[in-house]
N, C-alpha and C. Protein backbone atom coordinates (compact mmCIF):
# COMPACT_ATOMS: atom_id res chain seq x y z
N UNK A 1 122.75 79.56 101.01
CA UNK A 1 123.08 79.97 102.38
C UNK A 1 124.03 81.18 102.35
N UNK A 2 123.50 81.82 102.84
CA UNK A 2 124.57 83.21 103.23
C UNK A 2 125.81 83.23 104.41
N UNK A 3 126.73 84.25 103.89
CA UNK A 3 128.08 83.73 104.48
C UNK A 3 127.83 84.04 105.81
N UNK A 4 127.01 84.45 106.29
CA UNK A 4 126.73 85.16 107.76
C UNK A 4 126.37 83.95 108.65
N UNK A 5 125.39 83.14 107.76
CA UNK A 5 124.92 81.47 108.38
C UNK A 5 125.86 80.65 108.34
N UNK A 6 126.68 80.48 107.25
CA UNK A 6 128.09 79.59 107.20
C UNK A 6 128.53 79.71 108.24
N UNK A 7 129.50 81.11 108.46
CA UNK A 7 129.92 81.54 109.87
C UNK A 7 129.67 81.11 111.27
N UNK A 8 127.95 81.09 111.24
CA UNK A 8 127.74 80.45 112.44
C UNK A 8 127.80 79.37 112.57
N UNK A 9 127.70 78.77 111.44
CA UNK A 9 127.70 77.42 111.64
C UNK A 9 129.23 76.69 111.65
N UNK A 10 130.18 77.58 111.80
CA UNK A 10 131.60 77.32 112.35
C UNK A 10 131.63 76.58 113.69
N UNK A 11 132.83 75.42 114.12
CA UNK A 11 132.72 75.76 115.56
C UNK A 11 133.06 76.98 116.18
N UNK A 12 132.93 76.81 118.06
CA UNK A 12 134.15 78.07 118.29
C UNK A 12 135.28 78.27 118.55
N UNK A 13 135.84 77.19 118.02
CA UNK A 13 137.48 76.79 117.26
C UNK A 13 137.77 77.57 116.01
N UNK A 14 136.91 77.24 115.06
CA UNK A 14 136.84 77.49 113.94
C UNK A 14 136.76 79.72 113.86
N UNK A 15 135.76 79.46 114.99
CA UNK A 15 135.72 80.83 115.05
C UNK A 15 136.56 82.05 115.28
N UNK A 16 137.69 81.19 116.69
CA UNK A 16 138.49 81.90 117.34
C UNK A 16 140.01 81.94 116.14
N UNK A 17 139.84 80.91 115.38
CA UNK A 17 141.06 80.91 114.06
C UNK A 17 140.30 82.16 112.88
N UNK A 18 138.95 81.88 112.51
CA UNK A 18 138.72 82.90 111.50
C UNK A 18 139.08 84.51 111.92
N UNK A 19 139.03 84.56 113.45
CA UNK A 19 139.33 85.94 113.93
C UNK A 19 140.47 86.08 113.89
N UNK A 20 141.44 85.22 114.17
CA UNK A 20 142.87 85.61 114.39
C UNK A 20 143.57 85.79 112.66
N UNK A 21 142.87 84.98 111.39
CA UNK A 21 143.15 85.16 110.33
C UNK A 21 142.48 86.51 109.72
N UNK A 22 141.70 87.15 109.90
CA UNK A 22 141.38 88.00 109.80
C UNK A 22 141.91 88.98 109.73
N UNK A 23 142.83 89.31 111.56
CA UNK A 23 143.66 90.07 111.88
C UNK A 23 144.85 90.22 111.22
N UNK A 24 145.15 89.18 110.94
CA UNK A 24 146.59 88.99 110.30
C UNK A 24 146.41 89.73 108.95
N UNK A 25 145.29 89.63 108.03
CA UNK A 25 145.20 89.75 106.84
C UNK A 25 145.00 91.25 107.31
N UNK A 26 144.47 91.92 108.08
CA UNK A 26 144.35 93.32 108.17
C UNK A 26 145.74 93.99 108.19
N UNK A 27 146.79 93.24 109.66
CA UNK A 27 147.65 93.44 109.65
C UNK A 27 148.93 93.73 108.36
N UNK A 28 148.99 92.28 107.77
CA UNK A 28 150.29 92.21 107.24
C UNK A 28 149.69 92.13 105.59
N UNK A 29 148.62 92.35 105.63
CA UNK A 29 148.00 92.04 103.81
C UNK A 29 148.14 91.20 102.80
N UNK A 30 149.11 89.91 103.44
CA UNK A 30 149.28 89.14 102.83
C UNK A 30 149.68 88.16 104.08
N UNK A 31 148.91 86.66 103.75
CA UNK A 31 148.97 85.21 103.63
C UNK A 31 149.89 84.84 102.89
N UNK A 32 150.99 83.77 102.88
CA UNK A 32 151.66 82.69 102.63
C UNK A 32 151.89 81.81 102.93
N UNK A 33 151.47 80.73 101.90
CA UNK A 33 151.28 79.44 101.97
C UNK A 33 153.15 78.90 102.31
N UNK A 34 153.75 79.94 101.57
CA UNK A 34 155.38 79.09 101.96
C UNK A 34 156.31 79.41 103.12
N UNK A 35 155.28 80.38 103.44
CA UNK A 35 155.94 80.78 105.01
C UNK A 35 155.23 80.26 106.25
N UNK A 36 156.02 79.48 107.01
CA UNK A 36 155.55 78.30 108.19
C UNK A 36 154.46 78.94 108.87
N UNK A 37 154.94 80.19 109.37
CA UNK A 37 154.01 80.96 110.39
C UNK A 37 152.38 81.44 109.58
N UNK A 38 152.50 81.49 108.44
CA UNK A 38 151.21 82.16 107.72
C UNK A 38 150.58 80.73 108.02
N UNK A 39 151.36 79.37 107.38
CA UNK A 39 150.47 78.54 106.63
C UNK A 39 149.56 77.68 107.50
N UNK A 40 148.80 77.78 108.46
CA UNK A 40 147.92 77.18 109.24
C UNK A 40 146.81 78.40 108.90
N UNK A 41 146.73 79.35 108.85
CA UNK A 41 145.70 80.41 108.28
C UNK A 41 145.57 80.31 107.06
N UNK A 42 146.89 80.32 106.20
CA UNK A 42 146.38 80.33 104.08
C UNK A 42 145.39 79.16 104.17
N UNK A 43 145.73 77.79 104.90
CA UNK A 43 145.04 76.69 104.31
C UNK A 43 143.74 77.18 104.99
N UNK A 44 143.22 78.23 106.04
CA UNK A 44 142.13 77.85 106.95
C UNK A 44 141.26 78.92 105.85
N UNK A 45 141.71 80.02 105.30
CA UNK A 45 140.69 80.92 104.95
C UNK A 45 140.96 80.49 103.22
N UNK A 46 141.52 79.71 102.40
CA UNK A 46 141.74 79.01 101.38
C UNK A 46 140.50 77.72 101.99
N UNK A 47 140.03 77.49 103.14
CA UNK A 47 139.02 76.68 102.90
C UNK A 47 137.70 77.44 103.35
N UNK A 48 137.76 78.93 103.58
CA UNK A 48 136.44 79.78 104.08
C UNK A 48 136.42 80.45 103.00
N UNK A 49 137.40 80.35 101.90
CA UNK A 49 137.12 81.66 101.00
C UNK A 49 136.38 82.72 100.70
N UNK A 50 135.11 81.49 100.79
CA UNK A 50 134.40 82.83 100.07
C UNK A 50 133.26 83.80 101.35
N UNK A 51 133.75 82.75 102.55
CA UNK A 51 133.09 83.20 103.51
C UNK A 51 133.69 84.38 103.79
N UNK A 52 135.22 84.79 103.48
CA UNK A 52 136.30 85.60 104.30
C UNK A 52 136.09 86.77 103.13
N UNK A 53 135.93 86.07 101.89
CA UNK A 53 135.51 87.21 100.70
C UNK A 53 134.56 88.07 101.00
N UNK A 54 133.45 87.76 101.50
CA UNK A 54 132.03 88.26 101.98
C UNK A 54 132.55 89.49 102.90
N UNK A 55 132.80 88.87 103.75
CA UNK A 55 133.01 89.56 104.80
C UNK A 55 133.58 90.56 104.97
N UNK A 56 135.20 90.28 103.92
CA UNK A 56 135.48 91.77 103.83
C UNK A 56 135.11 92.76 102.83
N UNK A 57 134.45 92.05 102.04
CA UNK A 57 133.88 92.88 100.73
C UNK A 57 132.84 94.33 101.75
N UNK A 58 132.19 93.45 103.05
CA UNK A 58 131.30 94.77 103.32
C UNK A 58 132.06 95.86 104.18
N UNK A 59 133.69 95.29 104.36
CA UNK A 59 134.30 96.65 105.15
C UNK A 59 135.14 97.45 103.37
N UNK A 60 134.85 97.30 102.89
CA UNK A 60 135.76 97.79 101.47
C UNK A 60 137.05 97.28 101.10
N UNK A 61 137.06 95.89 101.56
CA UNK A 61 138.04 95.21 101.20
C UNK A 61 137.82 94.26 99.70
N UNK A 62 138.60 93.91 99.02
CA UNK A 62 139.11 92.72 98.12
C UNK A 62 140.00 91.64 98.75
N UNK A 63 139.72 90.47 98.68
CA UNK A 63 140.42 89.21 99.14
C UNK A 63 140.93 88.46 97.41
N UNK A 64 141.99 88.68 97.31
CA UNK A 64 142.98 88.32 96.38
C UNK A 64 143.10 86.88 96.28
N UNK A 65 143.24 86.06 95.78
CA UNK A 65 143.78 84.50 95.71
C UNK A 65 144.68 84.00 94.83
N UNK A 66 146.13 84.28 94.67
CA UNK A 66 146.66 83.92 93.62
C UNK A 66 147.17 82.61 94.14
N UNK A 67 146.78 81.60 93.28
CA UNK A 67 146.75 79.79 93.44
C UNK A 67 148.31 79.45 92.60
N UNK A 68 148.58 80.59 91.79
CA UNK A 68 150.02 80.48 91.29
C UNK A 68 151.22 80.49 92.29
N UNK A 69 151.02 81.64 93.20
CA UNK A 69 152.20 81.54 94.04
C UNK A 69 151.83 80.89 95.39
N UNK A 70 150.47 80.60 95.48
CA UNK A 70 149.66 80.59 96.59
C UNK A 70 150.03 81.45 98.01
N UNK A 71 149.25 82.61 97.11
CA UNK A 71 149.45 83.92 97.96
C UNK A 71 147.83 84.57 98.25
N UNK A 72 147.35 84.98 99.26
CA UNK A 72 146.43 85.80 99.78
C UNK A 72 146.99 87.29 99.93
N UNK A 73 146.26 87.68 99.25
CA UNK A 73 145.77 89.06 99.20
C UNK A 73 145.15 90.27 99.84
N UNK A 74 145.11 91.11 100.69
CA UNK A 74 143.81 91.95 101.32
C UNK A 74 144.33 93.45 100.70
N UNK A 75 143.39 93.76 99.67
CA UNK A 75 143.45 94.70 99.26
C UNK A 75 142.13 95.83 98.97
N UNK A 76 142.57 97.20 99.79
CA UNK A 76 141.51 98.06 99.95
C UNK A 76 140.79 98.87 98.55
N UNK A 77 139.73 98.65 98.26
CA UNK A 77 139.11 99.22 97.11
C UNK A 77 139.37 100.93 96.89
N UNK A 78 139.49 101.28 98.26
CA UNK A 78 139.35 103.01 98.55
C UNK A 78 140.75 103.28 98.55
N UNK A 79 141.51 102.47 98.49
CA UNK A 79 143.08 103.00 98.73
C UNK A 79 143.49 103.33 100.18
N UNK A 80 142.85 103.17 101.20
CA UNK A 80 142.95 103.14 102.68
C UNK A 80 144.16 102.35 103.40
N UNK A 81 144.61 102.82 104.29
CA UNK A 81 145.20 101.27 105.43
C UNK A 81 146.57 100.94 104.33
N UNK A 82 146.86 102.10 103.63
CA UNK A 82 148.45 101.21 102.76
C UNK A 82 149.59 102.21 103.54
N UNK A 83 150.16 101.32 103.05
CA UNK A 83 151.80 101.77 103.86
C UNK A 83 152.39 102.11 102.51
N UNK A 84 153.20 103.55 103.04
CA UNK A 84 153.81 104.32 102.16
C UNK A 84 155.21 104.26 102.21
N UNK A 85 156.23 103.14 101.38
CA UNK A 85 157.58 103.36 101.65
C UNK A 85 158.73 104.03 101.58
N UNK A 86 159.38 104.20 101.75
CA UNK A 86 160.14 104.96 101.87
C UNK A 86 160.97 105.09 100.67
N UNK A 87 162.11 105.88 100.17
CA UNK A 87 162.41 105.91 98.81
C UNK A 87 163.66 104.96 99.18
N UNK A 88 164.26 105.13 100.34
CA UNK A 88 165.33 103.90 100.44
C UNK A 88 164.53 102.37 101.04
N UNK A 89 163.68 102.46 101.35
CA UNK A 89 163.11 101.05 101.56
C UNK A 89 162.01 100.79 100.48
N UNK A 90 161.65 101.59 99.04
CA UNK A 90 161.37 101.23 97.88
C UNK A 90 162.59 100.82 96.85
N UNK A 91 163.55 101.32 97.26
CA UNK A 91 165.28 100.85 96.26
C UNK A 91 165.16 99.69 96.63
N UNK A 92 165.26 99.36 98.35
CA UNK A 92 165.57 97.50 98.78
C UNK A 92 164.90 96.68 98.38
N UNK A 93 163.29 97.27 98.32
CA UNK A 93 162.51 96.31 97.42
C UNK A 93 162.51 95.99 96.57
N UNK A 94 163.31 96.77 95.58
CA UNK A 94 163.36 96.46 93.74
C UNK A 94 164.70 95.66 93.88
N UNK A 95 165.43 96.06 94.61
CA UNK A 95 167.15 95.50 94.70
C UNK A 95 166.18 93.35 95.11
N UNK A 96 165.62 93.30 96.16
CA UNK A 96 165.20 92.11 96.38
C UNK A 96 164.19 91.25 95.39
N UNK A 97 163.33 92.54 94.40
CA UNK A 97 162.90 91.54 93.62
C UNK A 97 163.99 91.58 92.57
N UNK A 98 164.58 92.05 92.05
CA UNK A 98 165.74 91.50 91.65
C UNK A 98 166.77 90.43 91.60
N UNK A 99 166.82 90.44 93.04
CA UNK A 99 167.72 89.06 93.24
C UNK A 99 166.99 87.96 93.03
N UNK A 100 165.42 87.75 93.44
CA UNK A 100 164.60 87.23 93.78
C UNK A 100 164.36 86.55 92.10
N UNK A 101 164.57 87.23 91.29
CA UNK A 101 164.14 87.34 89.60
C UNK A 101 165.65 86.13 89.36
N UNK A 102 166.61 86.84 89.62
CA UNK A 102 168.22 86.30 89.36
C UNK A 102 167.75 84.58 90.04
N UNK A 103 167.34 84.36 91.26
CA UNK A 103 167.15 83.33 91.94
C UNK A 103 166.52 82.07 91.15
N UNK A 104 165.42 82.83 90.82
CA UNK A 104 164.79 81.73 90.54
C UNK A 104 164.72 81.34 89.16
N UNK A 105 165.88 81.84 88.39
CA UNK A 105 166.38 81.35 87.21
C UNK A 105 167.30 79.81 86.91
N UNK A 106 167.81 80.17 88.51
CA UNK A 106 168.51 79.20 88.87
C UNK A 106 167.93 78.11 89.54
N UNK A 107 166.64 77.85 90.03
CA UNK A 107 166.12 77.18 91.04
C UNK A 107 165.37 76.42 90.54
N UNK A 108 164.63 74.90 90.93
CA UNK A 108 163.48 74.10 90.93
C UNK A 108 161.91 75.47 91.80
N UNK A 109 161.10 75.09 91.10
CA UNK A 109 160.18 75.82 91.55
C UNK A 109 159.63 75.48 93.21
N UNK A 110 159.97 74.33 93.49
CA UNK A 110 160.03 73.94 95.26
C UNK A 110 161.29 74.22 96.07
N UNK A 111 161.92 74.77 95.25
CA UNK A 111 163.70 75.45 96.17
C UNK A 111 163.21 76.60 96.92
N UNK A 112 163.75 76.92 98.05
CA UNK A 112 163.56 77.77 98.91
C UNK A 112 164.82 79.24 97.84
N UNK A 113 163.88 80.66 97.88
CA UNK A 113 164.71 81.75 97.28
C UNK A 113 165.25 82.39 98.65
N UNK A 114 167.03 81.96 98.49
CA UNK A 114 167.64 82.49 99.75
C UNK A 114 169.15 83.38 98.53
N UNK A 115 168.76 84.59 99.57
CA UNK A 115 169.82 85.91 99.87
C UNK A 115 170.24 86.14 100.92
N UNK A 116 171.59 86.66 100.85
CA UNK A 116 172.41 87.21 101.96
C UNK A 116 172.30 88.94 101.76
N UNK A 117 172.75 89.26 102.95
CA UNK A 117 172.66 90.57 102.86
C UNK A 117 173.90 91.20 101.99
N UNK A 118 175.47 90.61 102.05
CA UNK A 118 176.00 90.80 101.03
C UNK A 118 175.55 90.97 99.79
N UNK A 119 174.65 90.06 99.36
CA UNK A 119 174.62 89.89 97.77
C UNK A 119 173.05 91.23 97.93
N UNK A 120 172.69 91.63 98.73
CA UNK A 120 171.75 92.94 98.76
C UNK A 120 172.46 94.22 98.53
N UNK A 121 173.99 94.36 99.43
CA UNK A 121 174.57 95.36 99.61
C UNK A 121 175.44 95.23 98.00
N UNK A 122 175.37 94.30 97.41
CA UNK A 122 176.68 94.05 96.05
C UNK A 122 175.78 94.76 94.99
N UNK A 123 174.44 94.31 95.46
CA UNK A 123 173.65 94.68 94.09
C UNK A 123 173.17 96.23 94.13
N UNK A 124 172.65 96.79 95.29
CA UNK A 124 173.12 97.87 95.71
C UNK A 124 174.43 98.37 94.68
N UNK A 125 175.58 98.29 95.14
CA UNK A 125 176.58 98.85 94.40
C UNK A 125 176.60 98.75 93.03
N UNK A 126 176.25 97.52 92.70
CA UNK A 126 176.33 97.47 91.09
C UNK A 126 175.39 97.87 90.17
N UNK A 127 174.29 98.76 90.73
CA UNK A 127 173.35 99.64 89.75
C UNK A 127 173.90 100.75 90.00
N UNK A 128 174.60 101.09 90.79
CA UNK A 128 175.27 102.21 91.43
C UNK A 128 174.20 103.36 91.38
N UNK A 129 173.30 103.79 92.43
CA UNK A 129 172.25 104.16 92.42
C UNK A 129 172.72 105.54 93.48
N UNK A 130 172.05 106.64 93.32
CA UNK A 130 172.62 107.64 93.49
C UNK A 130 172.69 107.94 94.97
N UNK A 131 171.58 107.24 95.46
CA UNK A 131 171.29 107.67 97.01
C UNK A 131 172.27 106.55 97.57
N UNK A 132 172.94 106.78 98.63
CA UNK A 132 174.00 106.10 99.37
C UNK A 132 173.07 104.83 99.94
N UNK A 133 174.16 103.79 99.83
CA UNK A 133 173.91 102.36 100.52
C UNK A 133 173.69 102.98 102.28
N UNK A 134 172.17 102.40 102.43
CA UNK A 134 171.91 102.63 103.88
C UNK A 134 172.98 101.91 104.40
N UNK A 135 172.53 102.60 106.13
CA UNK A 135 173.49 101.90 106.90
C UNK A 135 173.10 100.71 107.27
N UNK A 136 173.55 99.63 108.59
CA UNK A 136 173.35 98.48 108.83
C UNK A 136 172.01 98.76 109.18
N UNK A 137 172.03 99.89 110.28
CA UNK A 137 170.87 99.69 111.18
C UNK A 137 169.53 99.95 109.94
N UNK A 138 169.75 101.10 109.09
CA UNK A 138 168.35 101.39 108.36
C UNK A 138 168.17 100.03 107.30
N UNK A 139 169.05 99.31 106.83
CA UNK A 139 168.35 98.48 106.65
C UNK A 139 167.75 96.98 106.56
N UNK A 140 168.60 97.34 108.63
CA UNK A 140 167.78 96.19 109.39
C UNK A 140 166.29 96.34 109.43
N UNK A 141 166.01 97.53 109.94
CA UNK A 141 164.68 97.98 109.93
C UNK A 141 163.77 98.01 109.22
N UNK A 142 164.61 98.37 107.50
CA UNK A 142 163.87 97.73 106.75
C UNK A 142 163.47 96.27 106.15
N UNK A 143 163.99 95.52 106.57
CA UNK A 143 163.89 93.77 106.21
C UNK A 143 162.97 93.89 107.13
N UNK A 144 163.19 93.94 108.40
CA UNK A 144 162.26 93.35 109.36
C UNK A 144 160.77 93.99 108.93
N UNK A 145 160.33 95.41 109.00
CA UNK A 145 159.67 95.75 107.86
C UNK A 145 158.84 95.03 106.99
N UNK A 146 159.64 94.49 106.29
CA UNK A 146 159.01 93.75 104.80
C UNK A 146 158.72 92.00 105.63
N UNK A 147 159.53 91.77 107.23
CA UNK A 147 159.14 90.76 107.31
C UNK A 147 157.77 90.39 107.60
N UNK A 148 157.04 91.60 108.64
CA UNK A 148 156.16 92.34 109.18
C UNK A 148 154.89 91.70 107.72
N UNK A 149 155.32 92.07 106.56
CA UNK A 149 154.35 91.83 105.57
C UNK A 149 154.55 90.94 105.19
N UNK A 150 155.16 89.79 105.33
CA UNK A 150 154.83 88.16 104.92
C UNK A 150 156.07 88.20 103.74
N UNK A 151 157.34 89.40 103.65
CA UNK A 151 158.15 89.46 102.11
C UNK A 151 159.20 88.23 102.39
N UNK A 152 159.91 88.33 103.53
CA UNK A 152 160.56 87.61 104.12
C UNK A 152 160.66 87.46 105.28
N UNK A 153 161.78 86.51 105.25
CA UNK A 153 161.75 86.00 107.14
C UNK A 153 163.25 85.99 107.41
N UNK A 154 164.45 86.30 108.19
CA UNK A 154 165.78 86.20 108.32
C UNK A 154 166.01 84.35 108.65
N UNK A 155 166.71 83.87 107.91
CA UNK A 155 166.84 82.48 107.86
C UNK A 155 167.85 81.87 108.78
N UNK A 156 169.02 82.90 108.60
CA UNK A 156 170.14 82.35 109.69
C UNK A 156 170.71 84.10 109.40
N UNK A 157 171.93 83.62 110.86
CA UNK A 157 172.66 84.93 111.34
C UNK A 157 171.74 86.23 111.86
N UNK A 158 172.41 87.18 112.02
CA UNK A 158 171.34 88.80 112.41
C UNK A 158 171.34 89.33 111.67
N UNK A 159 170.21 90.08 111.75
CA UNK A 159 169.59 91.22 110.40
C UNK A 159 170.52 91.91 110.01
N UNK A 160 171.08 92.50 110.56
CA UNK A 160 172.23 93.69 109.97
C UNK A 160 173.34 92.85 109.56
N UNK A 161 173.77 91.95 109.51
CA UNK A 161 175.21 91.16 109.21
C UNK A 161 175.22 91.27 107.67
N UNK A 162 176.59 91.26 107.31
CA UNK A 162 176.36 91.10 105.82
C UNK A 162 176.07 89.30 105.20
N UNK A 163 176.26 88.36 106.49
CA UNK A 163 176.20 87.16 106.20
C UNK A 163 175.10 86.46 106.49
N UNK A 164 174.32 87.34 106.76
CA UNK A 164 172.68 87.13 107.38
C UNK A 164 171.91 86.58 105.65
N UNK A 165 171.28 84.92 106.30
CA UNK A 165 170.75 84.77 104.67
C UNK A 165 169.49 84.76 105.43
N UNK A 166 168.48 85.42 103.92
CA UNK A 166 167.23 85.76 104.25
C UNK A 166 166.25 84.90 103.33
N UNK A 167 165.42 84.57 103.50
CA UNK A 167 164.36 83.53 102.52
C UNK A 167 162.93 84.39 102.17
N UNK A 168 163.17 84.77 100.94
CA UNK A 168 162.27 85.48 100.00
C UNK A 168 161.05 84.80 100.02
N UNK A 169 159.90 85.50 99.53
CA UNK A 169 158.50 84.97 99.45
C UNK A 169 158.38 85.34 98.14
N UNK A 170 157.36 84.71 97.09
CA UNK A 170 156.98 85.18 96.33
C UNK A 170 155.81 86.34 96.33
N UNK A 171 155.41 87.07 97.73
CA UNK A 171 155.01 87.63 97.92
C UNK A 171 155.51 89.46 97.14
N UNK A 172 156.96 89.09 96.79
CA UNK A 172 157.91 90.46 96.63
C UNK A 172 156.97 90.35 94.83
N UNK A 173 156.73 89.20 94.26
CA UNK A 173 156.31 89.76 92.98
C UNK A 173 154.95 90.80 92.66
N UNK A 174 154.12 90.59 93.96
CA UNK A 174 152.95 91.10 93.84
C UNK A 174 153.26 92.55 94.76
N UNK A 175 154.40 92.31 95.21
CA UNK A 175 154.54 93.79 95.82
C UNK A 175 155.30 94.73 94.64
N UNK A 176 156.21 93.69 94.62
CA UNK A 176 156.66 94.55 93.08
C UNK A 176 156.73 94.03 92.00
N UNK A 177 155.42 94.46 91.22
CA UNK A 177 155.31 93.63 89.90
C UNK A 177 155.99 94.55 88.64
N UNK A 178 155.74 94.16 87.67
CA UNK A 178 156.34 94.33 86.30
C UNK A 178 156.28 95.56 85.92
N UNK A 179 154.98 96.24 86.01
CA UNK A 179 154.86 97.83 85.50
C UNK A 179 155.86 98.55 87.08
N UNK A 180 155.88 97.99 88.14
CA UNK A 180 156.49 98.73 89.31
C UNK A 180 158.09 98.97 88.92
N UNK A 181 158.19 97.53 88.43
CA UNK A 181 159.85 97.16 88.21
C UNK A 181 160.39 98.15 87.18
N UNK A 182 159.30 98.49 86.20
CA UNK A 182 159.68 98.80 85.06
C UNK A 182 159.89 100.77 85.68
N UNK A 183 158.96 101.05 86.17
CA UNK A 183 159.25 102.49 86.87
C UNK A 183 160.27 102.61 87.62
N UNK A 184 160.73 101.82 88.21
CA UNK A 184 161.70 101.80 89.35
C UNK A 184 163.39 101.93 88.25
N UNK A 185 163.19 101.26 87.56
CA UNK A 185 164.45 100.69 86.48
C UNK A 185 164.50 102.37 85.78
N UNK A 186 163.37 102.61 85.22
CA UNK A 186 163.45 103.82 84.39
C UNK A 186 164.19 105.24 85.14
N UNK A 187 163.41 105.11 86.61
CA UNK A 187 163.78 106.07 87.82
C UNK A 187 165.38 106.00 88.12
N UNK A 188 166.07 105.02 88.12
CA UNK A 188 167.50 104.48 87.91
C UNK A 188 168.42 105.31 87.04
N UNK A 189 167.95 104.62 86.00
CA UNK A 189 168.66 104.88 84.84
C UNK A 189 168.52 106.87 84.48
N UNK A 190 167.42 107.10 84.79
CA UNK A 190 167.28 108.38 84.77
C UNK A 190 167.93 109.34 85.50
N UNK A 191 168.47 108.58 86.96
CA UNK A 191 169.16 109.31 87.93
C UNK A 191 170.63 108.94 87.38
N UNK A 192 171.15 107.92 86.66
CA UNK A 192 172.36 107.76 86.15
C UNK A 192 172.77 108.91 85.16
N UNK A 193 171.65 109.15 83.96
CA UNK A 193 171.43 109.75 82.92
C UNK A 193 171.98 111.57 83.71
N UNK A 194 171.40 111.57 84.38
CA UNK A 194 171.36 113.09 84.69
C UNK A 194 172.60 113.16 85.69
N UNK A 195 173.17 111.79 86.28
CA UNK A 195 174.61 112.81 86.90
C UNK A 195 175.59 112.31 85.94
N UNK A 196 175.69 111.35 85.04
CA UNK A 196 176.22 111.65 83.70
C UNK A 196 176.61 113.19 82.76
N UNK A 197 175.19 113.59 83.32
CA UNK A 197 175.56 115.03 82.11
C UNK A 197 175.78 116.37 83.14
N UNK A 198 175.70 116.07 84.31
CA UNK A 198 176.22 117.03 85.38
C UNK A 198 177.70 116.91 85.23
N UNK A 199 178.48 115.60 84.99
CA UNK A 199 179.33 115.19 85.21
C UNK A 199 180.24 115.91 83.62
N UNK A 200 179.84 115.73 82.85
CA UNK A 200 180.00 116.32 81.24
C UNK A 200 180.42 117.74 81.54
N UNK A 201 179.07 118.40 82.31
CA UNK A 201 178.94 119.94 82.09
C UNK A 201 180.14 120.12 82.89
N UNK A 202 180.56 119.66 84.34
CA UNK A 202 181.42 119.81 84.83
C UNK A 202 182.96 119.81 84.68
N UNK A 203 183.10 119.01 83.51
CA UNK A 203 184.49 118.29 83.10
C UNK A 203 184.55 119.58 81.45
N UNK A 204 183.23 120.48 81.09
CA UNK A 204 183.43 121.27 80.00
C UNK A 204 183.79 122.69 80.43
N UNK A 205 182.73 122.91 82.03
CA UNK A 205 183.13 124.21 82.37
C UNK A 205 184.85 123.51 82.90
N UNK A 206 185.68 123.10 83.15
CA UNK A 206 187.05 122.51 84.24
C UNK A 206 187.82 123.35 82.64
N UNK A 207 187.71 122.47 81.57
CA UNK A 207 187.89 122.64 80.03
C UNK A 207 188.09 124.15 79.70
């Protein structure tokens, strides 16, 4: 049976949920099973799979399934429909899988991964990274942002507070995985490296 007959043979319950999961997956590109609001869709198209696979395979999509983090995927074959971040809302992302890494060293694998915005703004300081700690507002905008994509959700307090704790997804590993982390770290250290020896040349011409 072809996924086109499956489909119909949905109710139009069934139907009016496969559309609204759909959207979402266009929208935010990722499903999570550990985030409340995703998880009535992960379990619905985790039971259409391969119907939802079909389907987007003929707009040039890939439907992802990682059963490890139980995370959904929508990813464009052509490179289309991606969001391009910003170089200070690509720092917050590495700063969060970071903490996110620190977290769950410490955690049972069913513990919820919770950060405050303090311990965002600390870690921030302590790579000491060349571009200035945004302000409150830029990166309220950016959490909410990443909430937009299933990364997180603000758990308690307001976005901009430094006491605002936020609850991570494992969604941040597939946004920023290992070869990402590893560019991002190198990009760091490289910007350390070079006002290091600005800093040299400066203290030889003073000399």
């Amino acid at each position: 049976m072809s996924w086109h007959q499956e489909y119909e043979e949905l109710s139009n319950k069934d139907k009016d949920t496969f559309s609204k999961a759909a959207n979402l997956l266009l929208g935010q590109s990722f499903l999570v099973y550990e985030r409340e609001e995703d998880r009535l869709f992960y379990r619905f198209v985790e039971r259409y799979l391969d119907i939802f696979s079909e389907y987007f395979f003929l707009s040039g999509w890939d439907l992802h399934h990682n059963k490890r983090f139980s995370v959904l995927q929508l990813y464009n074959r052509y490179g289309r429909n991606r969001y391009r971040f910003t170089l200070q809302e690509t720092i917050v992302l590495f700063i969060l899988r970071l903490l996110y890494d620190e977290k769950q060293q410490a955690l049972r694998l069913t513990q919820e991964v919770l950060i405050s915005g303090e311990e965002i703004q600390g870690k921030y300081m302590a790579l000491e990274i060349k571009n200035r700690l945004p302000a409150r507002d830029d990166l309220e905008k950016a959490l909410k942002l990443f909430s937009s994509f299933s990364i997180l959700d603000l758990k308690r307090g307001q976005w901009k507070d430094p006491d605002a704790v936020y609850l991570l997804y494992p969604t941040i590993l597939l946004v920023v995985d290992v070869p990402s982390l590893e560019r991002l770290a190198d990009w760091i250290n490289a910007g350390e490296s070079k006002e290091d020896k600005e800093d040299a040349t400066d203290r030889n011409q003073a000399d």
